[in-house]
PDB file of N, CA and C in Angstrom:
ATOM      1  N   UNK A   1     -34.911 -66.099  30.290  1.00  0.00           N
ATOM      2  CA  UNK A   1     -34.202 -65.960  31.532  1.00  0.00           C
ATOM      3  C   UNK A   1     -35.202 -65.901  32.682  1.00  0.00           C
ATOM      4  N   UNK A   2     -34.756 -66.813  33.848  1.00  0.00           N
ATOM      5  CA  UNK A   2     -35.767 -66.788  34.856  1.00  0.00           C
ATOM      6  C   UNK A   2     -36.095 -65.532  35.959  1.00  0.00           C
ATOM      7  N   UNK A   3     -36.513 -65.503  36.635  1.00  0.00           N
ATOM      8  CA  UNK A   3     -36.003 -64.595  37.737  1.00  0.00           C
ATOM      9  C   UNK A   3     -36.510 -64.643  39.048  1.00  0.00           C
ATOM     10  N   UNK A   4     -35.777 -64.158  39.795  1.00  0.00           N
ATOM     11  CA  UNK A   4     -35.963 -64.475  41.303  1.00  0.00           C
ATOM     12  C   UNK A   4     -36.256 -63.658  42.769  1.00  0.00           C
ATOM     13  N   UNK A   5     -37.438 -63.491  43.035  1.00  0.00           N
ATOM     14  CA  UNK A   5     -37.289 -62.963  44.489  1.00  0.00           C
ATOM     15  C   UNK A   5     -36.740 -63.755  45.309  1.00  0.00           C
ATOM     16  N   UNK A   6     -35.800 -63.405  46.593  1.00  0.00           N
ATOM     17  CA  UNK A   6     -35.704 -64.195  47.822  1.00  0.00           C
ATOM     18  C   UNK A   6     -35.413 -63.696  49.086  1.00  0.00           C
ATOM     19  N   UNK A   7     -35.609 -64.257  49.874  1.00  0.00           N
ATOM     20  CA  UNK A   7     -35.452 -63.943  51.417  1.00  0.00           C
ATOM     21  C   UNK A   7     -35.137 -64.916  52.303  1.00  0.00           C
ATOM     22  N   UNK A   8     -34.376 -64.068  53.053  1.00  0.00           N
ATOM     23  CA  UNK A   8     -33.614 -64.785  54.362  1.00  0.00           C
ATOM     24  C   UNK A   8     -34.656 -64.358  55.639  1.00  0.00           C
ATOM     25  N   UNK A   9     -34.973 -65.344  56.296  1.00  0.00           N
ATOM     26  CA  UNK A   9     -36.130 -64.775  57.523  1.00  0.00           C
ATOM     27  C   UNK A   9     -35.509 -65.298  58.324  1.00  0.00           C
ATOM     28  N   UNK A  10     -35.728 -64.393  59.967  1.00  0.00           N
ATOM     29  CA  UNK A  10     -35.473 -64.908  61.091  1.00  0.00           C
ATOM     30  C   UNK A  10     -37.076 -65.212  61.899  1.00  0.00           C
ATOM     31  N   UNK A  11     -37.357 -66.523  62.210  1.00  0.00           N
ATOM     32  CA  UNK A  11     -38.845 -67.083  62.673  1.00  0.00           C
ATOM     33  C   UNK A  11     -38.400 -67.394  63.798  1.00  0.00           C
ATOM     34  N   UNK A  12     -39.224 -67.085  64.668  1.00  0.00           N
ATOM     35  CA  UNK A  12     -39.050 -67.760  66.211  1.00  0.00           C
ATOM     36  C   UNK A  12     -39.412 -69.534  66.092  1.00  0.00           C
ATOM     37  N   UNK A  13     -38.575 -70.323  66.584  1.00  0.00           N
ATOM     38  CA  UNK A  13     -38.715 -71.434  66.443  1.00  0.00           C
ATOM     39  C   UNK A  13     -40.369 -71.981  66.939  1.00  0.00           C
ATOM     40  N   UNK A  14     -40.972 -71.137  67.678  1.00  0.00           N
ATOM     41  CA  UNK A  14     -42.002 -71.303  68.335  1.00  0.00           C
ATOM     42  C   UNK A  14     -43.282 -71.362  67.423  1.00  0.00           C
ATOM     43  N   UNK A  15     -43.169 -70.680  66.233  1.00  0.00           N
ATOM     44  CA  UNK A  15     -44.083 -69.940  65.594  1.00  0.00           C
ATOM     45  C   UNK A  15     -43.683 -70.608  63.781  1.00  0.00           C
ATOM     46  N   UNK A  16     -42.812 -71.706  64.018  1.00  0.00           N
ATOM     47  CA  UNK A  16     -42.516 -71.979  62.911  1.00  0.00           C
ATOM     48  C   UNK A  16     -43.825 -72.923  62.508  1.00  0.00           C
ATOM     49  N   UNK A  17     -44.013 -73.312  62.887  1.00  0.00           N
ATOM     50  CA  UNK A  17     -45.484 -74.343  61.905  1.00  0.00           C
ATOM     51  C   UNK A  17     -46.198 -72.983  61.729  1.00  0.00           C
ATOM     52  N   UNK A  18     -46.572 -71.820  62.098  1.00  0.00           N
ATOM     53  CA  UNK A  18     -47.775 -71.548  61.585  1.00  0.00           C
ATOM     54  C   UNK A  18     -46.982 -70.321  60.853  1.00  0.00           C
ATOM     55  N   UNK A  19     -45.487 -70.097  60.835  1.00  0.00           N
ATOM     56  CA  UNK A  19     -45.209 -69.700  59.143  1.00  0.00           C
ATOM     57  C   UNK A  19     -44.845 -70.665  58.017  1.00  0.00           C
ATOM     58  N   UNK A  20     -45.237 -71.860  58.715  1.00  0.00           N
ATOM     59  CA  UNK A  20     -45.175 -72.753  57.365  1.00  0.00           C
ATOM     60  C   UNK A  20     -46.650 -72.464  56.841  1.00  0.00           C
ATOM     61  N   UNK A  21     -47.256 -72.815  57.675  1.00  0.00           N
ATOM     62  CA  UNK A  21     -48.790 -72.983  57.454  1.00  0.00           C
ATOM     63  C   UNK A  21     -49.298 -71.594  55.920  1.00  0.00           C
ATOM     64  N   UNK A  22     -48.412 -70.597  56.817  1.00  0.00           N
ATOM     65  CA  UNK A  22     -49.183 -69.414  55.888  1.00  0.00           C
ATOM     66  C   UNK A  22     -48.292 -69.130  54.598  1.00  0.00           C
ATOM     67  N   UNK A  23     -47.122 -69.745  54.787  1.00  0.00           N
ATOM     68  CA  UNK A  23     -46.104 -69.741  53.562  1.00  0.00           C
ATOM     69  C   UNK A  23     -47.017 -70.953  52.478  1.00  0.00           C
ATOM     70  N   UNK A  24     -47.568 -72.232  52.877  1.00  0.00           N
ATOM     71  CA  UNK A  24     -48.091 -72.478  51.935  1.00  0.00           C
ATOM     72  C   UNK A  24     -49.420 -72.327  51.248  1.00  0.00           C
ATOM     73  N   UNK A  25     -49.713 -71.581  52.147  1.00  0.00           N
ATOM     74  CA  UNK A  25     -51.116 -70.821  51.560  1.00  0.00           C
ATOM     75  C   UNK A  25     -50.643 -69.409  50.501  1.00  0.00           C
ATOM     76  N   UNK A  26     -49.566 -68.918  50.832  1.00  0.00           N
ATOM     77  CA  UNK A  26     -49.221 -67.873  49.484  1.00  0.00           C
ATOM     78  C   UNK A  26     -48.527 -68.231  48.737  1.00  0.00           C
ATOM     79  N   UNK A  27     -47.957 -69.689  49.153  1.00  0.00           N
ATOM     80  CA  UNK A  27     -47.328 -70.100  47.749  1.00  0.00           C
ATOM     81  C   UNK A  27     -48.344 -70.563  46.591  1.00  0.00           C
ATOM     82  N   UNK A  28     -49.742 -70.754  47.021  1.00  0.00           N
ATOM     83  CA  UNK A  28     -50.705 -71.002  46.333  1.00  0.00           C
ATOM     84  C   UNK A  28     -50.902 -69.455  45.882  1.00  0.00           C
ATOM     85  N   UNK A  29     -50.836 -68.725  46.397  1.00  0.00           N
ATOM     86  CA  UNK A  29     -51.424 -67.074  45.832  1.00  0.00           C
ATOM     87  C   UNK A  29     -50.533 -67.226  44.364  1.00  0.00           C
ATOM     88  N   UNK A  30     -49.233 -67.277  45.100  1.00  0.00           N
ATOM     89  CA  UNK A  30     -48.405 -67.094  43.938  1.00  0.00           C
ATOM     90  C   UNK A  30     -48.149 -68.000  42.781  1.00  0.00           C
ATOM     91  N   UNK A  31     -48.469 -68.902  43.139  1.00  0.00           N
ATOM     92  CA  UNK A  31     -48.423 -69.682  41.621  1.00  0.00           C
ATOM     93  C   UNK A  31     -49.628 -69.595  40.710  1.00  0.00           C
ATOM     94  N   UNK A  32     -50.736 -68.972  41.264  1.00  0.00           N
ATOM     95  CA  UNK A  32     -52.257 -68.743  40.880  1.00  0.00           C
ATOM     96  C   UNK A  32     -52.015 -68.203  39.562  1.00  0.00           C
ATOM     97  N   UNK A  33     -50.955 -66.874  40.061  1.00  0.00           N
ATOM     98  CA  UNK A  33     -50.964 -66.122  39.645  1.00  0.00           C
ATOM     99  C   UNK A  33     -49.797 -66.206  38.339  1.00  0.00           C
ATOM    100  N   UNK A  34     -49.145 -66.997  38.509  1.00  0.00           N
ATOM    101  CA  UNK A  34     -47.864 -67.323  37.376  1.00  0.00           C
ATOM    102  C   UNK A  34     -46.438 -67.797  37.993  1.00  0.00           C
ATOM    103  N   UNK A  35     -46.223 -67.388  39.376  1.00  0.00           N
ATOM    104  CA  UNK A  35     -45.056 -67.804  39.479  1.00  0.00           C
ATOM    105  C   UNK A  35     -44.689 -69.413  39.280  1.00  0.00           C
ATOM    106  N   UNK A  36     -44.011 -69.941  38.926  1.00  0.00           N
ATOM    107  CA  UNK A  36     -43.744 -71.128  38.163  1.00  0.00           C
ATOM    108  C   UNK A  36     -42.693 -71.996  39.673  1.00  0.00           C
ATOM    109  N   UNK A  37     -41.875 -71.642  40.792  1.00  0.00           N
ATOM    110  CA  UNK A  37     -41.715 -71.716  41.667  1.00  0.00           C
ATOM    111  C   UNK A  37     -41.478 -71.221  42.955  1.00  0.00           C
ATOM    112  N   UNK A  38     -41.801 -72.055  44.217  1.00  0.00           N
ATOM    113  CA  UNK A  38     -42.100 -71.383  45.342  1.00  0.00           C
ATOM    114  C   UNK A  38     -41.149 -71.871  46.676  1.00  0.00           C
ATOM    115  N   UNK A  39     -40.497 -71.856  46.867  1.00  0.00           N
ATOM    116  CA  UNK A  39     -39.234 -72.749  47.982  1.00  0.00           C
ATOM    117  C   UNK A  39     -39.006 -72.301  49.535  1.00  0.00           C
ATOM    118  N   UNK A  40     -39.066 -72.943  49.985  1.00  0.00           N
ATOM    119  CA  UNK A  40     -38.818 -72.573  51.825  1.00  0.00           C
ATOM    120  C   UNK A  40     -37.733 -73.665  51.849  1.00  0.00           C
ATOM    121  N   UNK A  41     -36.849 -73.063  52.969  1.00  0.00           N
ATOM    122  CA  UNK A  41     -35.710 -74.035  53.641  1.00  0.00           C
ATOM    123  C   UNK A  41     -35.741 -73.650  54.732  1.00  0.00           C
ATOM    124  N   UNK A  42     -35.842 -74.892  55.623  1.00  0.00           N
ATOM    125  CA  UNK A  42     -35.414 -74.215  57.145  1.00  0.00           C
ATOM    126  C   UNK A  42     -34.136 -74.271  57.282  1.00  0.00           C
ATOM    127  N   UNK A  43     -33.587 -73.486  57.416  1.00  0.00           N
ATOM    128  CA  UNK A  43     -31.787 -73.770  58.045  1.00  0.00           C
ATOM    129  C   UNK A  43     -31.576 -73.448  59.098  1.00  0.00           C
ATOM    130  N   UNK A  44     -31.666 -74.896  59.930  1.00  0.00           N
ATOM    131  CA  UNK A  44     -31.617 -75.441  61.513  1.00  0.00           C
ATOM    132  C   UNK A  44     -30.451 -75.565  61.566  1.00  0.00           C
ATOM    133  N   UNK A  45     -29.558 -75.744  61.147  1.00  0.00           N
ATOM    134  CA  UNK A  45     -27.926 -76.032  61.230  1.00  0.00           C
ATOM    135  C   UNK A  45     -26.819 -75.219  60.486  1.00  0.00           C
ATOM    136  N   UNK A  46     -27.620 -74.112  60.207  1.00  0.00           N
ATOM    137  CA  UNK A  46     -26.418 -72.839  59.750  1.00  0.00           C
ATOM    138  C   UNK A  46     -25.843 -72.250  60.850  1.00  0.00           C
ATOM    139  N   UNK A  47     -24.955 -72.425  60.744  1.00  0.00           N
ATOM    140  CA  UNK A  47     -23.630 -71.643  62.166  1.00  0.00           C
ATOM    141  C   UNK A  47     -23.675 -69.958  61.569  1.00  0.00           C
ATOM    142  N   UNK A  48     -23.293 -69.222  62.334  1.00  0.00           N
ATOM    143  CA  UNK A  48     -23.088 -68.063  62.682  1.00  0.00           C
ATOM    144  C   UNK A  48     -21.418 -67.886  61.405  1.00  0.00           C
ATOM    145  N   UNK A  49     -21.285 -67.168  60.554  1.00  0.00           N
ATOM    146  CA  UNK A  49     -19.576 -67.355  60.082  1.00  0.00           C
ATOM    147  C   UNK A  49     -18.582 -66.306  60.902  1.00  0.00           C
ATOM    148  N   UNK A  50     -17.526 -66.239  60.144  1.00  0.00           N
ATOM    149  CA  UNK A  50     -16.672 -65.394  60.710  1.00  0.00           C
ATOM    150  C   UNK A  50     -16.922 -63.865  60.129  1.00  0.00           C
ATOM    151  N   UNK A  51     -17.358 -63.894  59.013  1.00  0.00           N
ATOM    152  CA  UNK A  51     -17.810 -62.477  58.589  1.00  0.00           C
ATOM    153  C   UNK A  51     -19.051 -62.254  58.209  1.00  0.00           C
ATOM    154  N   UNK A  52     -19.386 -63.313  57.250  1.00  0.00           N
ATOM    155  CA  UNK A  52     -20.805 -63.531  57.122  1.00  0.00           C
ATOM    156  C   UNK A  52     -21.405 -64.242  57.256  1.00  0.00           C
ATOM    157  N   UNK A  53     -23.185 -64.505  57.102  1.00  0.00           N
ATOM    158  CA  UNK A  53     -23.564 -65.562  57.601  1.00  0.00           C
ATOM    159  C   UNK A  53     -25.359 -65.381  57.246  1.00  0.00           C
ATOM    160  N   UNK A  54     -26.242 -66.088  57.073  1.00  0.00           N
ATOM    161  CA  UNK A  54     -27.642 -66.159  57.124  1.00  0.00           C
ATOM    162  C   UNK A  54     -27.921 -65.655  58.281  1.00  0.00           C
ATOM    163  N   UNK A  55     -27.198 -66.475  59.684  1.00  0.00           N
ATOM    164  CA  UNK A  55     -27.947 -66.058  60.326  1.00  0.00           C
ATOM    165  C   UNK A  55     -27.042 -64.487  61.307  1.00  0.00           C
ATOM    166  N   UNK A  56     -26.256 -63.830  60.406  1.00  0.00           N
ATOM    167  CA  UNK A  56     -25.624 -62.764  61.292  1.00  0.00           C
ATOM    168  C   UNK A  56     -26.652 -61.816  60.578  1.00  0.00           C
ATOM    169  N   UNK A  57     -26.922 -62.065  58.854  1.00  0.00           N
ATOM    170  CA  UNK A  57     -27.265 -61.560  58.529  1.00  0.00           C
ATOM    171  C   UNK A  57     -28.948 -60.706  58.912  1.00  0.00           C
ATOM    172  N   UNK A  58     -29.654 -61.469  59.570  1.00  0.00           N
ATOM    173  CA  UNK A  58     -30.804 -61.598  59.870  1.00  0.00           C
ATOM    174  C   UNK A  58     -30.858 -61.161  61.523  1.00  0.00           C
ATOM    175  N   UNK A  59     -29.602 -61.169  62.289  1.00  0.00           N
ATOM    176  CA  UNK A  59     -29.684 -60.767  63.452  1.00  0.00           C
ATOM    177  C   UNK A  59     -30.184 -61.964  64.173  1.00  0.00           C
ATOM    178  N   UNK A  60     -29.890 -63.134  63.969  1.00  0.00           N
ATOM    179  CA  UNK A  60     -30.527 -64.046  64.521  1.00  0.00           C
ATOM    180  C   UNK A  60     -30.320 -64.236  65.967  1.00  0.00           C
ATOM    181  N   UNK A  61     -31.530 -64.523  66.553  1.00  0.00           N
ATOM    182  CA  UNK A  61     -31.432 -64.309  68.502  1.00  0.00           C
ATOM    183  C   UNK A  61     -31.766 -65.651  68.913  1.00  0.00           C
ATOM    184  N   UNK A  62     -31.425 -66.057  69.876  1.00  0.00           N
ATOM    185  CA  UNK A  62     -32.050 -67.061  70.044  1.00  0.00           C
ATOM    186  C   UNK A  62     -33.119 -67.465  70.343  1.00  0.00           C
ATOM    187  N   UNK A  63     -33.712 -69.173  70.231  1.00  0.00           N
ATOM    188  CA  UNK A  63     -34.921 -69.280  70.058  1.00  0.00           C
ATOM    189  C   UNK A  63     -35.967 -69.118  68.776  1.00  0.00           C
ATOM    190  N   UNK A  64     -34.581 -69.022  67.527  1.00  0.00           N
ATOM    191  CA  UNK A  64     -34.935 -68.742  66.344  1.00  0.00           C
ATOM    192  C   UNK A  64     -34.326 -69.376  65.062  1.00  0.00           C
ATOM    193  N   UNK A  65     -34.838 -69.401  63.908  1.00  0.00           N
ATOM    194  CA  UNK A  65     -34.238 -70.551  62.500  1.00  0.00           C
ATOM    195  C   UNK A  65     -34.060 -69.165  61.922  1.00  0.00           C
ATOM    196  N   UNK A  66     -33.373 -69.500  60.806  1.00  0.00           N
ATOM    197  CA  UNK A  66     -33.199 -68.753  59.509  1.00  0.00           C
ATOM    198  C   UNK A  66     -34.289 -69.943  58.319  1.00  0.00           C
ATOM    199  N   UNK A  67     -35.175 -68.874  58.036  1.00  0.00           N
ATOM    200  CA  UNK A  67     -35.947 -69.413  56.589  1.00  0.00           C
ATOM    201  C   UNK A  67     -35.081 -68.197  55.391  1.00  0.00           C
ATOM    202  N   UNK A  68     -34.515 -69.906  54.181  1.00  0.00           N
ATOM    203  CA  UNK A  68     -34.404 -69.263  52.925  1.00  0.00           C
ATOM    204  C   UNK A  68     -35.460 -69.700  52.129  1.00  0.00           C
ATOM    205  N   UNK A  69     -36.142 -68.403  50.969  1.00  0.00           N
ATOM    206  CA  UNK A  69     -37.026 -69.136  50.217  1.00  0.00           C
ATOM    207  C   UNK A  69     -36.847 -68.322  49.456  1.00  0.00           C
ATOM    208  N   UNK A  70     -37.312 -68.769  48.370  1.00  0.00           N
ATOM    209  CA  UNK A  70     -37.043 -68.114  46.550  1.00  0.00           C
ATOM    210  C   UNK A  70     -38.545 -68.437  46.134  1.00  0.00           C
ATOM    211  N   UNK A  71     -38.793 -67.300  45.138  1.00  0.00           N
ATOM    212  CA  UNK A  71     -39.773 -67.477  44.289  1.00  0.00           C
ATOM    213  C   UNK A  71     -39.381 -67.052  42.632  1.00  0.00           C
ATOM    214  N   UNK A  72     -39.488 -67.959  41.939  1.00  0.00           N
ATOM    215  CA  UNK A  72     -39.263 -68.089  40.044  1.00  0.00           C
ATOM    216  C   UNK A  72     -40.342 -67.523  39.190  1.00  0.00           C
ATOM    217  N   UNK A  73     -40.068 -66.898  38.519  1.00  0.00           N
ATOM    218  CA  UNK A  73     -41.107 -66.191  37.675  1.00  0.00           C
ATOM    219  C   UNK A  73     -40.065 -66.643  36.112  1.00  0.00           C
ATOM    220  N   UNK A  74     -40.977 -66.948  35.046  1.00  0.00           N
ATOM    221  CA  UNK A  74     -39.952 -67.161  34.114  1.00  0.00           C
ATOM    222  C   UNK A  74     -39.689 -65.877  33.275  1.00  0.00           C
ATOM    223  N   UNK A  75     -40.327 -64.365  33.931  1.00  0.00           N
ATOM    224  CA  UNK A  75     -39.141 -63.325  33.080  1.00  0.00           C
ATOM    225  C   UNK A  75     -39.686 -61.954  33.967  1.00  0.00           C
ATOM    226  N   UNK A  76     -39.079 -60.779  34.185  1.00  0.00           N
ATOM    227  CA  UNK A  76     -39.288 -60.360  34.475  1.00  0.00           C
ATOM    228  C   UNK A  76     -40.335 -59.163  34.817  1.00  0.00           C
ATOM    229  N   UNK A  77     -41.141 -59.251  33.620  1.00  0.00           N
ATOM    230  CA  UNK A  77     -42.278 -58.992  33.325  1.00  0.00           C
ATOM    231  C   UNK A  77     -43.641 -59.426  34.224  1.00  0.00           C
ATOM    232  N   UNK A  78     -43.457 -60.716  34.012  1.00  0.00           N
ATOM    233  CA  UNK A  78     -44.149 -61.984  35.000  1.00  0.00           C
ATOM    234  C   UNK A  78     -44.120 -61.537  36.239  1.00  0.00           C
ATOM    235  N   UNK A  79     -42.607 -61.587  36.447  1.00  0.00           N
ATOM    236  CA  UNK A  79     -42.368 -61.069  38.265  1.00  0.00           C
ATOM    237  C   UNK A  79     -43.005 -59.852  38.990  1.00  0.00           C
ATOM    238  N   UNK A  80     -43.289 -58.899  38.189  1.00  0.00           N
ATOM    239  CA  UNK A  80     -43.726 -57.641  38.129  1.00  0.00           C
ATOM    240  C   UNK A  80     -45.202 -58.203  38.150  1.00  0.00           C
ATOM    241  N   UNK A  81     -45.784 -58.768  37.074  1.00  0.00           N
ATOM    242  CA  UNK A  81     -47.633 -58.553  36.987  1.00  0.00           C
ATOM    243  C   UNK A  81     -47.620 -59.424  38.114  1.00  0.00           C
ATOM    244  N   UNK A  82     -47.206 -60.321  38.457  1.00  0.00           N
ATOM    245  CA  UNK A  82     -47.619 -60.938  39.791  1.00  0.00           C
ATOM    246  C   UNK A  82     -47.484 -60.940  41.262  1.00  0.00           C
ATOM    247  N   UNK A  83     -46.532 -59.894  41.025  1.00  0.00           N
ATOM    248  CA  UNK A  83     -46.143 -59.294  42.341  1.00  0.00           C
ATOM    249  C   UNK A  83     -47.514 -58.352  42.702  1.00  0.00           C
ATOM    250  N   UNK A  84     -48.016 -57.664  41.684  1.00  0.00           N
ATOM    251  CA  UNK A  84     -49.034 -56.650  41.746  1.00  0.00           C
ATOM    252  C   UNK A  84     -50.296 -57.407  41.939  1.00  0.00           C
ATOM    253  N   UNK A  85     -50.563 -58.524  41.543  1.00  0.00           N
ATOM    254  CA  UNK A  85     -51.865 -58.992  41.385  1.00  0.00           C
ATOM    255  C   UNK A  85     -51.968 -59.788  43.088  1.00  0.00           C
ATOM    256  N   UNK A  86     -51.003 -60.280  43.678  1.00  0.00           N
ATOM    257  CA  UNK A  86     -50.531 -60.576  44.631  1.00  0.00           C
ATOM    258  C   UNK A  86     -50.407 -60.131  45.698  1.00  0.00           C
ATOM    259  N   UNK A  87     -49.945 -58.309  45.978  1.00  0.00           N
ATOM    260  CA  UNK A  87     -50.297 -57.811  47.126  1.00  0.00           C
ATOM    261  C   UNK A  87     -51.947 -56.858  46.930  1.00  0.00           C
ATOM    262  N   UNK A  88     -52.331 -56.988  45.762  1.00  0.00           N
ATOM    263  CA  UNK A  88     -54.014 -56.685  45.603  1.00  0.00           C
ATOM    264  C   UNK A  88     -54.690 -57.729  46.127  1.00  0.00           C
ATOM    265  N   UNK A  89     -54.524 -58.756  46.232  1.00  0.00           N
ATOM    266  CA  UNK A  89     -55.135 -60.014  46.075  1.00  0.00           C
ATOM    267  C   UNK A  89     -55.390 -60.115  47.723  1.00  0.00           C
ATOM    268  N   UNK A  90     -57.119 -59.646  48.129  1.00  0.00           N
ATOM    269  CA  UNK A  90     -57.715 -59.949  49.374  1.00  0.00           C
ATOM    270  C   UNK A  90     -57.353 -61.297  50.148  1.00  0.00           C
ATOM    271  N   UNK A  91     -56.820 -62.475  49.477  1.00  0.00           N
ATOM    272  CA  UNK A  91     -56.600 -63.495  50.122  1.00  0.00           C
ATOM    273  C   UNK A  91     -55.268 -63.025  50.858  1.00  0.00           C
ATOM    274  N   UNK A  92     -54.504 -62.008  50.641  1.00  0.00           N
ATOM    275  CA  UNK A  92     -52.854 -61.622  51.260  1.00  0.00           C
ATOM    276  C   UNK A  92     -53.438 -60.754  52.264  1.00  0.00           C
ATOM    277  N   UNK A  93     -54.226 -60.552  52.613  1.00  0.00           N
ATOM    278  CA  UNK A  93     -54.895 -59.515  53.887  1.00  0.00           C
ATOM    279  C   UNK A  93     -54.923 -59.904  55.151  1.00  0.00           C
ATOM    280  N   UNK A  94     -55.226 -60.996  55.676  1.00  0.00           N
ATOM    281  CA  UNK A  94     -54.694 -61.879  56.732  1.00  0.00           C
ATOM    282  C   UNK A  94     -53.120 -61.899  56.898  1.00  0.00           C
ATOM    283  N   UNK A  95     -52.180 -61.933  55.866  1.00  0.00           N
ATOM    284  CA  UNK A  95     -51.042 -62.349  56.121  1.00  0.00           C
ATOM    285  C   UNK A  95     -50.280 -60.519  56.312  1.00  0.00           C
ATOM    286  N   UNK A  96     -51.212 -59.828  56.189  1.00  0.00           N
ATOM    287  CA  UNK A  96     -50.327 -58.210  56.102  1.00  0.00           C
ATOM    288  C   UNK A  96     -50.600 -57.465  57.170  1.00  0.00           C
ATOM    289  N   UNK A  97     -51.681 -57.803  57.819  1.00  0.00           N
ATOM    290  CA  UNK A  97     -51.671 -57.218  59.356  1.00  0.00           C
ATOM    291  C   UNK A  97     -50.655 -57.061  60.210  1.00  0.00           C
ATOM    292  N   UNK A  98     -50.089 -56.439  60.858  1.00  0.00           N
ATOM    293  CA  UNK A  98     -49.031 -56.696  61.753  1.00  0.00           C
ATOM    294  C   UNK A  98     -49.198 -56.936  62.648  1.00  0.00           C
ATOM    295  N   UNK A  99     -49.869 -57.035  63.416  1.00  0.00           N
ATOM    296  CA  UNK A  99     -50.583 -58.474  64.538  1.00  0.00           C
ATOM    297  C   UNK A  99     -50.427 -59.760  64.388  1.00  0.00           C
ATOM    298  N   UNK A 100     -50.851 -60.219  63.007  1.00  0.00           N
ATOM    299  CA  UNK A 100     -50.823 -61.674  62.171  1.00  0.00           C
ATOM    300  C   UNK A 100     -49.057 -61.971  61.795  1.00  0.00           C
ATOM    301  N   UNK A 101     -48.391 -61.182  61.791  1.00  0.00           N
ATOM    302  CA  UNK A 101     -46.956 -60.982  61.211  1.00  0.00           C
ATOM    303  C   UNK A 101     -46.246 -62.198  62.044  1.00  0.00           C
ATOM    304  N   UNK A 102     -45.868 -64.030  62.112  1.00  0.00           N
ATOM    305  CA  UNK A 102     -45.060 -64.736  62.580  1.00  0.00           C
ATOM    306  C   UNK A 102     -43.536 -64.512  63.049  1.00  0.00           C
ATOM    307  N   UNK A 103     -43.156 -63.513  62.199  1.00  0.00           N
ATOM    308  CA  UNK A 103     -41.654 -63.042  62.122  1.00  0.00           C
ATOM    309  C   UNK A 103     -41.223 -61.503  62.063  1.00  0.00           C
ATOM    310  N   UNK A 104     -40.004 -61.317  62.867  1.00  0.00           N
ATOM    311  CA  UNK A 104     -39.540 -59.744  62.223  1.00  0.00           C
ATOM    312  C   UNK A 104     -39.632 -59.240  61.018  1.00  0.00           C
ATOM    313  N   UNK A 105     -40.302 -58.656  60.531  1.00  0.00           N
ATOM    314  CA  UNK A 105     -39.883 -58.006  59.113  1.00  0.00           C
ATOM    315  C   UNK A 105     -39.067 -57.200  58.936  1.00  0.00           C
ATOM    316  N   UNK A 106     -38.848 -56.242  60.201  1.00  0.00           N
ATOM    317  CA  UNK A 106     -37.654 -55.682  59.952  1.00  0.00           C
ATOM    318  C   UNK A 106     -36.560 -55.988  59.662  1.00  0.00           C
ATOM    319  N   UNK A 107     -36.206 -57.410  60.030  1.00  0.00           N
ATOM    320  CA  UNK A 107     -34.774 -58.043  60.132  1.00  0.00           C
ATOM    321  C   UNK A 107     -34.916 -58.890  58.841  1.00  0.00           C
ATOM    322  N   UNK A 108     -35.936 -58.674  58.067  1.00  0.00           N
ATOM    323  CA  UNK A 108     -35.387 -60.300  56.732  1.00  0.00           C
ATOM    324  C   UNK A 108     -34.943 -59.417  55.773  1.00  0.00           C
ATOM    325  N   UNK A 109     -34.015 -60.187  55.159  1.00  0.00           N
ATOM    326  CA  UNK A 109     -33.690 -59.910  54.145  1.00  0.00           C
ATOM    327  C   UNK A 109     -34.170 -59.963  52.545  1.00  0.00           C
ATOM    328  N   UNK A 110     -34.167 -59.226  51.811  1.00  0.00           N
ATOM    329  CA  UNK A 110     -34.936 -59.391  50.492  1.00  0.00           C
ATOM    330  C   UNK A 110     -34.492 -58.816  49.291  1.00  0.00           C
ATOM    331  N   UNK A 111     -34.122 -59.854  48.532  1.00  0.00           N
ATOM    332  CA  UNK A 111     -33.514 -59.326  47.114  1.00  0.00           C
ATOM    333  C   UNK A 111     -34.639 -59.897  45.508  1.00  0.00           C
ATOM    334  N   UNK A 112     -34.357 -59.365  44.577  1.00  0.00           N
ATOM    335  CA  UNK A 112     -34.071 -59.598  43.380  1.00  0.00           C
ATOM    336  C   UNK A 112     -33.644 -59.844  42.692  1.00  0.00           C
ATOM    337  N   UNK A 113     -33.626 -60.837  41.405  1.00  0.00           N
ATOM    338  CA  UNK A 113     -32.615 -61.038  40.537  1.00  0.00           C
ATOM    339  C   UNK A 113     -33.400 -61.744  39.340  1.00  0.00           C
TER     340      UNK A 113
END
């Protein structure tokens, strides 16, 4: 059985190339390390719903996308040693500053499964 981190991000449209930029530099962390897949979507054309929504969910303001992205580990074990080896891993030190931070973190969303 596979398993899955994911998140819904709200990115300022302004600042979106250089969270692509750094999304594919940790998608390299993470596959280094075992994760088996790594996914970004921009969703430029998700509407707001009537109850729910990506981007209600995220508080989306304007001047801003909703990023969905998933990461696959093939068990949960995996997901775990590489999650750990991953926020140890000096190459993620640039991306954890909160200065360096492209997007709200307060506002994304983040699950498991």
């Amino acid at each position: 059985m596979a398993y899955v981190d994911g998140f819904v991000i709200p990115v300022p449209k302004d600042k979106l190339e250089a969270y692509l930029d750094m999304s594919r530099k940790c998608a390299g962390i993470w596959r280094d390390f075992g994760a088996t897949e790594f996914r970004e979507c921009v969703a430029d054309d998700v509407k707001p719903g009537k109850l729910t929504s990506f981007p209600q969910s995220v508080d989306l303001q304007e001047g801003e996308v909703v990023i969905f992205s998933w990461i696959i580990y093939p068990s949960r074990a995996k997901r775990d040693e590489v999650n750990d080896k991953v926020m140890n891993d000096p190459r993620m030190a640039e991306f954890m500053k909160p200065e360096n931070m492209v997007f709200d973190g307060k506002r994304m969303i983040f699950w498991r499964v």
